[in-house]
PDB file of N, CA and C in Angstrom:
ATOM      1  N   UNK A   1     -60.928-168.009 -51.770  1.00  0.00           N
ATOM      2  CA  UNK A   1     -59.483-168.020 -51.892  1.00  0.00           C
ATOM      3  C   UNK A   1     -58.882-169.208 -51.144  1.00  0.00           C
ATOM      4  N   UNK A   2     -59.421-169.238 -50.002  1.00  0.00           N
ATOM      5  CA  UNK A   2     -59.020-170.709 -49.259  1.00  0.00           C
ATOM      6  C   UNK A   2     -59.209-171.672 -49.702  1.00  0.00           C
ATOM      7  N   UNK A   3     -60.461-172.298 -50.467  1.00  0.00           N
ATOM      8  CA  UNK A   3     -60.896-173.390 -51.281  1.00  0.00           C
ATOM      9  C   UNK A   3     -59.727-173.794 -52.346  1.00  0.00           C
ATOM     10  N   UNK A   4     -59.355-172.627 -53.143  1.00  0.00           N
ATOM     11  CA  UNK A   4     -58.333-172.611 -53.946  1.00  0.00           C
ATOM     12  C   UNK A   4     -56.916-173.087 -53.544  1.00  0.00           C
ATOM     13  N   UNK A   5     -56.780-172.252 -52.741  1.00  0.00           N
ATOM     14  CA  UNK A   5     -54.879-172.771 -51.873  1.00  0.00           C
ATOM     15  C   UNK A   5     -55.390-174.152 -51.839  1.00  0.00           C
ATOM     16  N   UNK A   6     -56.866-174.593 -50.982  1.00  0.00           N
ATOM     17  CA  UNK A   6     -56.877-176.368 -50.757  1.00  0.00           C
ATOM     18  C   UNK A   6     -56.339-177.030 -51.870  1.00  0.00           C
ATOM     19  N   UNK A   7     -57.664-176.805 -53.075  1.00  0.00           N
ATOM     20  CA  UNK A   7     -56.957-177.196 -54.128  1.00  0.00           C
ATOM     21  C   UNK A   7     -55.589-177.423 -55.033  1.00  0.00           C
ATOM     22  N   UNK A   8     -54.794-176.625 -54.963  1.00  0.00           N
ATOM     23  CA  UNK A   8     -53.651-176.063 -55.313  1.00  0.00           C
ATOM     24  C   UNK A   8     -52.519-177.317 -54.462  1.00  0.00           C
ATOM     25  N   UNK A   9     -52.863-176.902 -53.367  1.00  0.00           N
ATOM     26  CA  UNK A   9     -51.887-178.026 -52.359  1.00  0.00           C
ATOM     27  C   UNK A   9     -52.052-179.544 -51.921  1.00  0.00           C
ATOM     28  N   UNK A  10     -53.394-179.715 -52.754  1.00  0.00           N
ATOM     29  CA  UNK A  10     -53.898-181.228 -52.983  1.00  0.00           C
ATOM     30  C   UNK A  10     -53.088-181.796 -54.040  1.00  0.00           C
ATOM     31  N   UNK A  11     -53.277-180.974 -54.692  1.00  0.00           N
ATOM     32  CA  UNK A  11     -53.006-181.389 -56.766  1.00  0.00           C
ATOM     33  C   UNK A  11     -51.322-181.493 -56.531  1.00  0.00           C
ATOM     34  N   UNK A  12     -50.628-180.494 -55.513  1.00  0.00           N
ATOM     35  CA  UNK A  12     -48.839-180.365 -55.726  1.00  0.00           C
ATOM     36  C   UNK A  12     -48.696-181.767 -54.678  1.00  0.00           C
ATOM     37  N   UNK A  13     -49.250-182.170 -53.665  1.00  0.00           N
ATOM     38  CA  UNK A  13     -49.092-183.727 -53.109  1.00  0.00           C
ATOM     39  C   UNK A  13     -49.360-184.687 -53.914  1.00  0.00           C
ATOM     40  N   UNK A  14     -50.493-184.760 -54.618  1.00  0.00           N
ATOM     41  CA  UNK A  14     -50.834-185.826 -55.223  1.00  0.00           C
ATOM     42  C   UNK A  14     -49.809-186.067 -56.082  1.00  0.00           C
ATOM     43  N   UNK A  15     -49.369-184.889 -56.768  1.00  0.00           N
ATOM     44  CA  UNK A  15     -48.415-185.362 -57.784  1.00  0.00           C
ATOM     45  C   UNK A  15     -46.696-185.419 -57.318  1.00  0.00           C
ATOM     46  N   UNK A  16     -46.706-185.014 -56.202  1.00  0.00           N
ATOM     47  CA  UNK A  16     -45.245-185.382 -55.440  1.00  0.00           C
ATOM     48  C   UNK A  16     -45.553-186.788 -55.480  1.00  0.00           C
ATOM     49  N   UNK A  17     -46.967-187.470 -54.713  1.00  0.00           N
ATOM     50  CA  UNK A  17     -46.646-188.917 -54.517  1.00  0.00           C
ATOM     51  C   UNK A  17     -46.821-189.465 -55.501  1.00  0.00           C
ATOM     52  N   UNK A  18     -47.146-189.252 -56.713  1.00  0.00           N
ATOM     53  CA  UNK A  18     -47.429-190.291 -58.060  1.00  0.00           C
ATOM     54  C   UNK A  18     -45.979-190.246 -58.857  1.00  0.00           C
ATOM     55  N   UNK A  19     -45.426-189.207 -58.845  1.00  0.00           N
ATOM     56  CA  UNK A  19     -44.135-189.646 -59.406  1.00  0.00           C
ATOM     57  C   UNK A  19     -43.017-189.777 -58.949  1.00  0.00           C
ATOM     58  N   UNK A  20     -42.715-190.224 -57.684  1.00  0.00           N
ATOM     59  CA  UNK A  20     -41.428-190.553 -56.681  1.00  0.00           C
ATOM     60  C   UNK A  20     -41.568-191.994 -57.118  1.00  0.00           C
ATOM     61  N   UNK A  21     -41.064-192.624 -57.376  1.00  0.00           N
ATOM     62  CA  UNK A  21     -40.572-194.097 -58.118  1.00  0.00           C
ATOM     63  C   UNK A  21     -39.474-194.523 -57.331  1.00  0.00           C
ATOM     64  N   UNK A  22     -39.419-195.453 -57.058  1.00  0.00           N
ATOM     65  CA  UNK A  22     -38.131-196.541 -56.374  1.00  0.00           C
ATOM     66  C   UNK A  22     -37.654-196.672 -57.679  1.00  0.00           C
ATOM     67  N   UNK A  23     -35.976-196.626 -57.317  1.00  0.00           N
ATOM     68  CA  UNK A  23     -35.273-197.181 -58.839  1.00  0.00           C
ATOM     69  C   UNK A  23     -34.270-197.454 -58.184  1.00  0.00           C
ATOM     70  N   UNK A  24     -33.562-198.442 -59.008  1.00  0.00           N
ATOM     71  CA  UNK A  24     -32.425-199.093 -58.463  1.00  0.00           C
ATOM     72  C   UNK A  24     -31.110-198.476 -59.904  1.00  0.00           C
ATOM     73  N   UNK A  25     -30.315-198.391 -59.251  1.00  0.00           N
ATOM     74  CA  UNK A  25     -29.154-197.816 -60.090  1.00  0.00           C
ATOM     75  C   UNK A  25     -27.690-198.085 -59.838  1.00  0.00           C
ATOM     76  N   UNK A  26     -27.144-198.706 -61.259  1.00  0.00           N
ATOM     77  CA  UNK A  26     -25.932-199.509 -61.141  1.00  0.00           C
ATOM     78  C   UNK A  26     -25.051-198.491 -61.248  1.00  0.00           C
ATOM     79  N   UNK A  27     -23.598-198.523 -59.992  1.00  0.00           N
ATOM     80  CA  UNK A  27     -22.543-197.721 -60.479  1.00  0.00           C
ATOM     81  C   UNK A  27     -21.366-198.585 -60.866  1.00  0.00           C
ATOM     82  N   UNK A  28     -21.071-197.893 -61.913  1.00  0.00           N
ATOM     83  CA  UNK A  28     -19.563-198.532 -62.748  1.00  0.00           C
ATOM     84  C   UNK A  28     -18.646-198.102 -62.302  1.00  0.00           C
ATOM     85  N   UNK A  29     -17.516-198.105 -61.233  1.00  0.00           N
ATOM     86  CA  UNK A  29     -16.444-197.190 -61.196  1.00  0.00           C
ATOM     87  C   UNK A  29     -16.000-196.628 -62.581  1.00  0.00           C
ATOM     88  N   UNK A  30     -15.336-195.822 -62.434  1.00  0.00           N
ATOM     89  CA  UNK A  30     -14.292-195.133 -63.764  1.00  0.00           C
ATOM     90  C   UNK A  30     -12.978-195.365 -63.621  1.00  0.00           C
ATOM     91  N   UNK A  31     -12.065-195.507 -64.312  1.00  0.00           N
ATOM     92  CA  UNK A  31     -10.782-195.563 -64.222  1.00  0.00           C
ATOM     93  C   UNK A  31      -9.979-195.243 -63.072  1.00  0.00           C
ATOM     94  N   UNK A  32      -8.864-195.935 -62.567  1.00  0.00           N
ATOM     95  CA  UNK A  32      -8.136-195.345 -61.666  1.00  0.00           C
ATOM     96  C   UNK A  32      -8.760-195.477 -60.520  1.00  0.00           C
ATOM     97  N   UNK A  33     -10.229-195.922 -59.567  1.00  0.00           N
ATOM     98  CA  UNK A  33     -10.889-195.982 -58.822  1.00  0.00           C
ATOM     99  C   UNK A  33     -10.322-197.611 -58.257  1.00  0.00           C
ATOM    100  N   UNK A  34     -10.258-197.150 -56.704  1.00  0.00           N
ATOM    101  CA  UNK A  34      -9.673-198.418 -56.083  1.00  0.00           C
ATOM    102  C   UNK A  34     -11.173-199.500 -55.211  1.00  0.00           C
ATOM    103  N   UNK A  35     -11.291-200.609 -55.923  1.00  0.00           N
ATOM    104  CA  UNK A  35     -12.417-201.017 -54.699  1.00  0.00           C
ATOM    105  C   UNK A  35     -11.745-202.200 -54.087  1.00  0.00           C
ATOM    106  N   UNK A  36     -12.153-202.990 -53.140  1.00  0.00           N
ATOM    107  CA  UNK A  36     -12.157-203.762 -52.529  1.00  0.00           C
ATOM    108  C   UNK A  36     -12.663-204.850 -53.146  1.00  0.00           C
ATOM    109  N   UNK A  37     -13.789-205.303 -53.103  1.00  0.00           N
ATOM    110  CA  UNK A  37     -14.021-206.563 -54.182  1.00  0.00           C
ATOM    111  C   UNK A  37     -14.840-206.364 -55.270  1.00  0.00           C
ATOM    112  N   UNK A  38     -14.418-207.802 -56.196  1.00  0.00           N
ATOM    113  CA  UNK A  38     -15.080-207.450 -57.416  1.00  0.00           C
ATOM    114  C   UNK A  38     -15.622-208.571 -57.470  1.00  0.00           C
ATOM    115  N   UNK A  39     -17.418-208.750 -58.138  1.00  0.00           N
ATOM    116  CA  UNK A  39     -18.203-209.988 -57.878  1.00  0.00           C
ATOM    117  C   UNK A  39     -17.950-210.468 -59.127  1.00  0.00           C
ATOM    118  N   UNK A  40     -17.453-211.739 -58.540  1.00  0.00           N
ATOM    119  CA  UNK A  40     -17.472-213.346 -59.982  1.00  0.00           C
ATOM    120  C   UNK A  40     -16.319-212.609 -61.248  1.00  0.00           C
ATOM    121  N   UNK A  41     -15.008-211.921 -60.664  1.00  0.00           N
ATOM    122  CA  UNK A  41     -14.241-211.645 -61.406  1.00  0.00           C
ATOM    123  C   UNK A  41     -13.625-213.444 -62.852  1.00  0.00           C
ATOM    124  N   UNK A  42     -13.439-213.202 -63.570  1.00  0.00           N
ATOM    125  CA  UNK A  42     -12.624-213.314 -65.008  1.00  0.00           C
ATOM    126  C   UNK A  42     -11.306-212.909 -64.989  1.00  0.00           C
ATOM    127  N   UNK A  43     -10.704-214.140 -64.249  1.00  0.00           N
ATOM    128  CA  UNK A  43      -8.902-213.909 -64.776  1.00  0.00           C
ATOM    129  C   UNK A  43      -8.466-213.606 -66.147  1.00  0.00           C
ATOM    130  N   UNK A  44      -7.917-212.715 -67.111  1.00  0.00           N
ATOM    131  CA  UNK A  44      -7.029-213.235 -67.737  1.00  0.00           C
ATOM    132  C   UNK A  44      -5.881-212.564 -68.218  1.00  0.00           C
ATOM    133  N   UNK A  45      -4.925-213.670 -68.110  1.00  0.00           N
ATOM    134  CA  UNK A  45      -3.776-213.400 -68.421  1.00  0.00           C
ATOM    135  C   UNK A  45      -3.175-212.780 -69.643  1.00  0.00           C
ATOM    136  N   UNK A  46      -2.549-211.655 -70.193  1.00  0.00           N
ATOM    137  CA  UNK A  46      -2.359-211.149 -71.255  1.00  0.00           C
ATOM    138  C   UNK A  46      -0.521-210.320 -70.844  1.00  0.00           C
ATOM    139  N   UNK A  47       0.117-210.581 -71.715  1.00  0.00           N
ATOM    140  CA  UNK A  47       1.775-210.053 -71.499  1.00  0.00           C
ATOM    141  C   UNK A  47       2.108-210.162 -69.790  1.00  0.00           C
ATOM    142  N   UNK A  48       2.086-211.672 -69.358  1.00  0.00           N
ATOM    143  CA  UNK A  48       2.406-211.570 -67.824  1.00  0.00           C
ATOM    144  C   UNK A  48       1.844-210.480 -66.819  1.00  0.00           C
ATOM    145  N   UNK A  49       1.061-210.095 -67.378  1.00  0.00           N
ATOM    146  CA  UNK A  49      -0.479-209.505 -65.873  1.00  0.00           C
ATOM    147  C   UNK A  49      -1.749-210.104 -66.168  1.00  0.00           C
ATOM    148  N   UNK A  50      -2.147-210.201 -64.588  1.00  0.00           N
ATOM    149  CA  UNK A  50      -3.214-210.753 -64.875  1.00  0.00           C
ATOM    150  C   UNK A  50      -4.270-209.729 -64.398  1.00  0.00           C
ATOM    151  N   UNK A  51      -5.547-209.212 -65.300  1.00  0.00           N
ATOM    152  CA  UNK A  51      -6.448-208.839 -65.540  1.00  0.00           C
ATOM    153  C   UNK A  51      -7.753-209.702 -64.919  1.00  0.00           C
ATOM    154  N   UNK A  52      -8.224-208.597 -64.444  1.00  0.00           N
ATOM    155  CA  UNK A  52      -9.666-209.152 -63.972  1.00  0.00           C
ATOM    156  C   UNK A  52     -10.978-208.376 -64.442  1.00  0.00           C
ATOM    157  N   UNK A  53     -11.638-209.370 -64.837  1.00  0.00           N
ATOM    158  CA  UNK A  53     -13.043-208.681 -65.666  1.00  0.00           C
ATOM    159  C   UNK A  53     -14.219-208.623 -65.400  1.00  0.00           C
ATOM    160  N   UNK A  54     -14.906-208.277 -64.715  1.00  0.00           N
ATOM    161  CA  UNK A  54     -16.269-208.172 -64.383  1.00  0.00           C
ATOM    162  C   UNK A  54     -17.142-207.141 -64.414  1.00  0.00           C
ATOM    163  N   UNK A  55     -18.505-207.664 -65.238  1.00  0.00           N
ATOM    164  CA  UNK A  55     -19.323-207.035 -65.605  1.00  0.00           C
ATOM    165  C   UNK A  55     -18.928-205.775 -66.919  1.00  0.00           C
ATOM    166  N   UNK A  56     -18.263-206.125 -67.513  1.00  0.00           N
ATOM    167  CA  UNK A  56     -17.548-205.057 -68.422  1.00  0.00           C
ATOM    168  C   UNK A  56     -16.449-203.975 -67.937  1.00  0.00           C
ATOM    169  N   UNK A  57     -15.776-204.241 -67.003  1.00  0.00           N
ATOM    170  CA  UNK A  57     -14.916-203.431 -65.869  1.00  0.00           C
ATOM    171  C   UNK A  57     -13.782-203.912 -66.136  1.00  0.00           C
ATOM    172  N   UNK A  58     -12.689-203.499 -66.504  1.00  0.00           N
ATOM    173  CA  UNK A  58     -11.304-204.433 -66.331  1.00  0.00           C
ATOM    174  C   UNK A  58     -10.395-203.713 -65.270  1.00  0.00           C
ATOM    175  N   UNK A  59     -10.085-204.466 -64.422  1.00  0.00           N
ATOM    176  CA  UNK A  59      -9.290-204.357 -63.265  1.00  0.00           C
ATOM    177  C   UNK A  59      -8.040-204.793 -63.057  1.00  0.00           C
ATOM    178  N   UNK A  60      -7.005-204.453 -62.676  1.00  0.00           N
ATOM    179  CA  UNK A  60      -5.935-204.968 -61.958  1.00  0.00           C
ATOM    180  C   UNK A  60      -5.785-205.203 -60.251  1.00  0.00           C
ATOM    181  N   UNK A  61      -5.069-206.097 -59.899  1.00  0.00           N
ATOM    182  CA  UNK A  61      -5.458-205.993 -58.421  1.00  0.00           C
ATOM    183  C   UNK A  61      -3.858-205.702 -57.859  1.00  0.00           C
ATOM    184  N   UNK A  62      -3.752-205.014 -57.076  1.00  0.00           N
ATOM    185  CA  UNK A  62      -2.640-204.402 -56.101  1.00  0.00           C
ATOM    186  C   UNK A  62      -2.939-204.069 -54.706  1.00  0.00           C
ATOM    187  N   UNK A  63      -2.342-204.956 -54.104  1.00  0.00           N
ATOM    188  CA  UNK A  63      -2.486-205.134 -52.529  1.00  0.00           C
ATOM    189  C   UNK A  63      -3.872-205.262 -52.060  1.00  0.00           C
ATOM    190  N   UNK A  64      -3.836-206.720 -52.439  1.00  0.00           N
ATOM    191  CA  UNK A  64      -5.512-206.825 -51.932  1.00  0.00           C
ATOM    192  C   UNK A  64      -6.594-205.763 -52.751  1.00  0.00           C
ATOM    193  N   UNK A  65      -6.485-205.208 -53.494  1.00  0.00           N
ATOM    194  CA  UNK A  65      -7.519-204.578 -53.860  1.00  0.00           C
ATOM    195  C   UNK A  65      -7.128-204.313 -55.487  1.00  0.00           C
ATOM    196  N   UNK A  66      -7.955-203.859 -55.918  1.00  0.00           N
ATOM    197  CA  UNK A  66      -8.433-204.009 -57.395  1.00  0.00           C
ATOM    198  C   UNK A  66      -8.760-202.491 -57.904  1.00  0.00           C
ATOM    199  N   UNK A  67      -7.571-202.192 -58.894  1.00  0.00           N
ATOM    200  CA  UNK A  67      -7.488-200.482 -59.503  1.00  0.00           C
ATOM    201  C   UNK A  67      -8.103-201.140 -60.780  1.00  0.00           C
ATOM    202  N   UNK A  68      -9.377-200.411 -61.272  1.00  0.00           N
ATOM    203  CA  UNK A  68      -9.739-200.261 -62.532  1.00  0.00           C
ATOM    204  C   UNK A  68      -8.871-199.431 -63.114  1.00  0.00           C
ATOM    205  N   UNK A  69      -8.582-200.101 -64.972  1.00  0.00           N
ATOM    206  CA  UNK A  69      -8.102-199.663 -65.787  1.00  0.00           C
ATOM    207  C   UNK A  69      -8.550-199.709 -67.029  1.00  0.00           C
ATOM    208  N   UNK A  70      -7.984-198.966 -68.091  1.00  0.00           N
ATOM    209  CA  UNK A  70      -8.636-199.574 -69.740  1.00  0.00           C
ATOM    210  C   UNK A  70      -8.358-200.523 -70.130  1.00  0.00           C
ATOM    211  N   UNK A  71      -9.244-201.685 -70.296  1.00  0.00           N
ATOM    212  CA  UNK A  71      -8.871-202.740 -71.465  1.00  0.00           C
ATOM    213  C   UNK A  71      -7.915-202.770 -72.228  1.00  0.00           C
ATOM    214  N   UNK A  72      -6.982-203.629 -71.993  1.00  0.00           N
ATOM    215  CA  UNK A  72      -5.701-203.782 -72.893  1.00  0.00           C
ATOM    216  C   UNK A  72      -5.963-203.978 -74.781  1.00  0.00           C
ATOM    217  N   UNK A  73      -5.772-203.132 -75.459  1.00  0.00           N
ATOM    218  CA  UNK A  73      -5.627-203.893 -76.854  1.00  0.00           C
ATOM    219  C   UNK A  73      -5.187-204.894 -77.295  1.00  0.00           C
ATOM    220  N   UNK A  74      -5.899-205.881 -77.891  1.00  0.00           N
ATOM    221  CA  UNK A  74      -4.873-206.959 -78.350  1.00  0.00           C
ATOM    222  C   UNK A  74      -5.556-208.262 -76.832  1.00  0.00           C
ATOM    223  N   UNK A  75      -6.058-208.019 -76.306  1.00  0.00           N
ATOM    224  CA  UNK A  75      -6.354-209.422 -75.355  1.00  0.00           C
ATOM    225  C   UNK A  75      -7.342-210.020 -75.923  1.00  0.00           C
ATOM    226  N   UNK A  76      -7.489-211.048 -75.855  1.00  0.00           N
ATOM    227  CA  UNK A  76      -8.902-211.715 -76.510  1.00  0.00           C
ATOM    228  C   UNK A  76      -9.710-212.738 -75.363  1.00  0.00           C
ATOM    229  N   UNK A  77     -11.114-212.355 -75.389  1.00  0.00           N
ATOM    230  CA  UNK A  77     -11.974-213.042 -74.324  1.00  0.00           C
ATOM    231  C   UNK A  77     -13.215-213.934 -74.942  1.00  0.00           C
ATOM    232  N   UNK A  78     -13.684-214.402 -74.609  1.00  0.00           N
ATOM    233  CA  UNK A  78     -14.388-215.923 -75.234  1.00  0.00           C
ATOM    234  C   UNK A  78     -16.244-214.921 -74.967  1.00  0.00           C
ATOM    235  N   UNK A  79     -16.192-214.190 -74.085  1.00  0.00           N
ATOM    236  CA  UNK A  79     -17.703-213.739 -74.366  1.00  0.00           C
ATOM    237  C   UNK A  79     -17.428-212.334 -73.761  1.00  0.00           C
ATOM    238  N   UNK A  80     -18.352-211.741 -74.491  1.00  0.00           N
ATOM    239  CA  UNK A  80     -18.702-210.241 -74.464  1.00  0.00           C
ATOM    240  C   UNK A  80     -19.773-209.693 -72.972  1.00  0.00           C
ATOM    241  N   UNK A  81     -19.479-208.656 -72.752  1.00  0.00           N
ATOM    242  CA  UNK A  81     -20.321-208.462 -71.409  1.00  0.00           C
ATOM    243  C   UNK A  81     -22.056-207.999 -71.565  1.00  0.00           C
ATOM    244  N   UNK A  82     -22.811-207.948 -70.872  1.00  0.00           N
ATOM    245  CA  UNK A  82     -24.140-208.070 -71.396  1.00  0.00           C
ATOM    246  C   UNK A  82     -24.063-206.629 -71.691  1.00  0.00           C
ATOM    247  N   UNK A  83     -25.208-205.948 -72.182  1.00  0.00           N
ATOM    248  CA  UNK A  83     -25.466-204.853 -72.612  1.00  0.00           C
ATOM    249  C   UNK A  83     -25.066-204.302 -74.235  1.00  0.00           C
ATOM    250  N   UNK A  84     -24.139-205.252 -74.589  1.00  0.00           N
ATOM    251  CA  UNK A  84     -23.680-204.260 -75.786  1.00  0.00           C
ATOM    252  C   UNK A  84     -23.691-203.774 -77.062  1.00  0.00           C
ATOM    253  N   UNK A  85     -23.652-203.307 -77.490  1.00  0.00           N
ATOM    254  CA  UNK A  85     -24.317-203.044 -78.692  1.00  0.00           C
ATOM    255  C   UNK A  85     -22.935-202.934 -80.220  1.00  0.00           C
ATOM    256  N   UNK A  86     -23.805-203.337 -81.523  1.00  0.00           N
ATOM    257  CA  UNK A  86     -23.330-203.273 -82.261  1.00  0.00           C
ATOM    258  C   UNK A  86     -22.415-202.103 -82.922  1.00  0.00           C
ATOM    259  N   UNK A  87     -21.817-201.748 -83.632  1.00  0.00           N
ATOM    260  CA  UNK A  87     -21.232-200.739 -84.183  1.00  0.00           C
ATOM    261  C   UNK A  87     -20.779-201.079 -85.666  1.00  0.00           C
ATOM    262  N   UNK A  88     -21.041-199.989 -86.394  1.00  0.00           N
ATOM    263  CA  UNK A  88     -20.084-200.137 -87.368  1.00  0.00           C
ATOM    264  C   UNK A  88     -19.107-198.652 -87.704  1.00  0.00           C
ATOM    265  N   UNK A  89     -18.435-199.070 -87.917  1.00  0.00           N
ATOM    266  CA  UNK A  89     -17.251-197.809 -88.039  1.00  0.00           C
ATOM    267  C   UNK A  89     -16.152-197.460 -89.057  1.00  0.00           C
ATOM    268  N   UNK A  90     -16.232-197.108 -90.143  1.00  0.00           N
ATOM    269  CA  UNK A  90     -15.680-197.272 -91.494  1.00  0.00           C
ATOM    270  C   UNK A  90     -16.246-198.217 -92.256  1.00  0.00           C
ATOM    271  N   UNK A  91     -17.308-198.928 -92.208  1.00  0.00           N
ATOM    272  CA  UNK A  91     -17.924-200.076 -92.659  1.00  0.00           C
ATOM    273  C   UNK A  91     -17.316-201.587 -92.043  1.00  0.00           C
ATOM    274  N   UNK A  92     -16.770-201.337 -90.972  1.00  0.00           N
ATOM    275  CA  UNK A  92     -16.536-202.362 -89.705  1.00  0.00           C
ATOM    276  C   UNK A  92     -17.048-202.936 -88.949  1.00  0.00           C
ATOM    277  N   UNK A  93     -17.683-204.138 -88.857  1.00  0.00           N
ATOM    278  CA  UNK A  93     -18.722-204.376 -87.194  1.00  0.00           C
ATOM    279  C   UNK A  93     -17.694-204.306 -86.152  1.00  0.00           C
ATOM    280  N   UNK A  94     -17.857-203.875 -85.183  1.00  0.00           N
ATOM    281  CA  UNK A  94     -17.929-203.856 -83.962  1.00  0.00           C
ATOM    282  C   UNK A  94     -18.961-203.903 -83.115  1.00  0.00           C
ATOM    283  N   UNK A  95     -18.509-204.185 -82.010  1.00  0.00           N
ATOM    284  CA  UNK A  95     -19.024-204.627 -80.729  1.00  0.00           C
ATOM    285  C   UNK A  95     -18.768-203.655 -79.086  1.00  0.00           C
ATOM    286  N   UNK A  96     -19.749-202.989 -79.314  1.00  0.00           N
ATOM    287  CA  UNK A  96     -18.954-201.648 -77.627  1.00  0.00           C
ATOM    288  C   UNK A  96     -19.679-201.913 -76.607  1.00  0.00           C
ATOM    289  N   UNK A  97     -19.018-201.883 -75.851  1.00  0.00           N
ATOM    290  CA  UNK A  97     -19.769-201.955 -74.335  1.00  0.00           C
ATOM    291  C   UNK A  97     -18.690-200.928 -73.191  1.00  0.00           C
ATOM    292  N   UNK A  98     -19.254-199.710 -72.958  1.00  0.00           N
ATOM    293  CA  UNK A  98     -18.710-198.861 -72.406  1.00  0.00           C
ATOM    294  C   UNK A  98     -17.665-198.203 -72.687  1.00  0.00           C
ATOM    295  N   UNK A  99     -17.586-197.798 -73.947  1.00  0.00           N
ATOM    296  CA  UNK A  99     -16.478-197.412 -74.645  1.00  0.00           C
ATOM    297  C   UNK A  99     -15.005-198.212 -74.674  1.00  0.00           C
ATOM    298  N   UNK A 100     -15.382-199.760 -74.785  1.00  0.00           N
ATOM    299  CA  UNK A 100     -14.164-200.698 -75.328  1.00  0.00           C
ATOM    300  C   UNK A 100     -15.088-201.441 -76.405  1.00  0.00           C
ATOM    301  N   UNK A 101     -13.905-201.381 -77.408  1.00  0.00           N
ATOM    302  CA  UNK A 101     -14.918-201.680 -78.667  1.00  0.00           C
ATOM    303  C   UNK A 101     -13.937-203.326 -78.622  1.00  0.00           C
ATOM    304  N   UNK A 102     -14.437-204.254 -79.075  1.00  0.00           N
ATOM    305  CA  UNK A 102     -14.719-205.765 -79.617  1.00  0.00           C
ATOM    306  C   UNK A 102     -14.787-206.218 -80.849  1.00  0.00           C
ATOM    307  N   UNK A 103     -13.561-206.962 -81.527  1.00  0.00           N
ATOM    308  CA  UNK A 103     -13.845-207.686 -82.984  1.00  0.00           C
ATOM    309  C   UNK A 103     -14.160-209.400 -82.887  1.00  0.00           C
ATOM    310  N   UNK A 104     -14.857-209.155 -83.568  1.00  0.00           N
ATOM    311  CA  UNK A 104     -15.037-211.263 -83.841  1.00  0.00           C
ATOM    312  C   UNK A 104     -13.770-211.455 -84.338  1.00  0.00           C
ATOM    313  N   UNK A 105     -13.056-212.503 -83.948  1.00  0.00           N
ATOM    314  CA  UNK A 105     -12.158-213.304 -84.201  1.00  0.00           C
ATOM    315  C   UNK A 105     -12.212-214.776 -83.918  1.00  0.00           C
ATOM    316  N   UNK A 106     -12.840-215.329 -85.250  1.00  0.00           N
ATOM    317  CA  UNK A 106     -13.199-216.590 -85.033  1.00  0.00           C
ATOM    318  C   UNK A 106     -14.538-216.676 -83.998  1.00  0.00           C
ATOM    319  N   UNK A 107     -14.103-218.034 -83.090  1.00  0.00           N
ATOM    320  CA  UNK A 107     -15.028-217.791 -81.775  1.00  0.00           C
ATOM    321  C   UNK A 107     -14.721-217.084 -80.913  1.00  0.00           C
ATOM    322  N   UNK A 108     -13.417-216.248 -80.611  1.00  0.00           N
ATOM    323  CA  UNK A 108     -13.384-214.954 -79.735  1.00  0.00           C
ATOM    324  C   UNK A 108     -13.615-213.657 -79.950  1.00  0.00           C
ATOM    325  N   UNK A 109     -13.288-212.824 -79.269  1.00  0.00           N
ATOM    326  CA  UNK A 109     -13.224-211.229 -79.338  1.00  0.00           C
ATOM    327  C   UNK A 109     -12.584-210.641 -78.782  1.00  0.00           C
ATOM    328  N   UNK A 110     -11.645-209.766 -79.780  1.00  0.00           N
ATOM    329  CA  UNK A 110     -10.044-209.180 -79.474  1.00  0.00           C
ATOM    330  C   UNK A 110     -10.419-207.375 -79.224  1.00  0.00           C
ATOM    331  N   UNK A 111      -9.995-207.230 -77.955  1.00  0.00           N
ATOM    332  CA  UNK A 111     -10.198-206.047 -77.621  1.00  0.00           C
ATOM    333  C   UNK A 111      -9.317-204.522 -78.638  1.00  0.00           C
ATOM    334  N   UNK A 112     -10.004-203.958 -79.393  1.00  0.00           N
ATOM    335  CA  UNK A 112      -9.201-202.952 -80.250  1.00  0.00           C
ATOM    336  C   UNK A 112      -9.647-201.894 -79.745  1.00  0.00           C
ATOM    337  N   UNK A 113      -8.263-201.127 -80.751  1.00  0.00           N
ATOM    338  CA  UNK A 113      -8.623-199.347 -80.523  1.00  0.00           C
ATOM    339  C   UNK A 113      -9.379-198.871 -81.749  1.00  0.00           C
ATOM    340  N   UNK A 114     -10.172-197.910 -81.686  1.00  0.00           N
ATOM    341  CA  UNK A 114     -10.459-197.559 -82.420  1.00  0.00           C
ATOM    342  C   UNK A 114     -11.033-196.144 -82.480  1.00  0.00           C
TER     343      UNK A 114
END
């Protein structure tokens, strides 16, 4: 019976240590979340505010600090953020990256609702 428990409590370590993995994991704020800085922000200007964009995040900044918000409809930006994937939607391409969808327009891409 003792041989057994050995066994038993060999096999539940071994496999505690074979699958504990280091992982690294990106957080996105969500809306309405206030941070302090934002790395290698993207000014742009759209109806006299200026918008800041990084990493697929659009931000406003108020008093030194930076309230994420939704992507304005109707702004248009010269490149898309990495990750994103195609869509089609009524027989539409689009372009989503975190639930803001993207049309080609020309050489830009105009942020829509959809």
């Amino acid at each position: 019976m003792k041989r057994i428990l050995k066994i038993v409590l060999l096999i539940v370590t071994i496999a505690t240590i074979t699958t504990s993995c280091a992982t690294t994991v990106r957080v996105q704020p969500t809306h309405r979340v206030v941070v302090t800085k934002v790395h290698k922000p993207k000014v742009i200007v759209y109806k006299n505010v200026k918008y800041y964009r990084s990493g697929g995040t659009w931000y406003i900044k108020k008093n030194r600090k930076y309230v994420t918000v939704a992507a304005p409809a109707g702004v248009r930006v010269t490149t898309l953020p990495r990750g994103y994937r195609v869509v089609k939607v009524r027989g539409v391409k689009y372009y989503k990256y975190k639930g803001v969808y993207y049309k080609k327009s020309g050489r830009k891409y105009i942020v829509v609702n959809v």
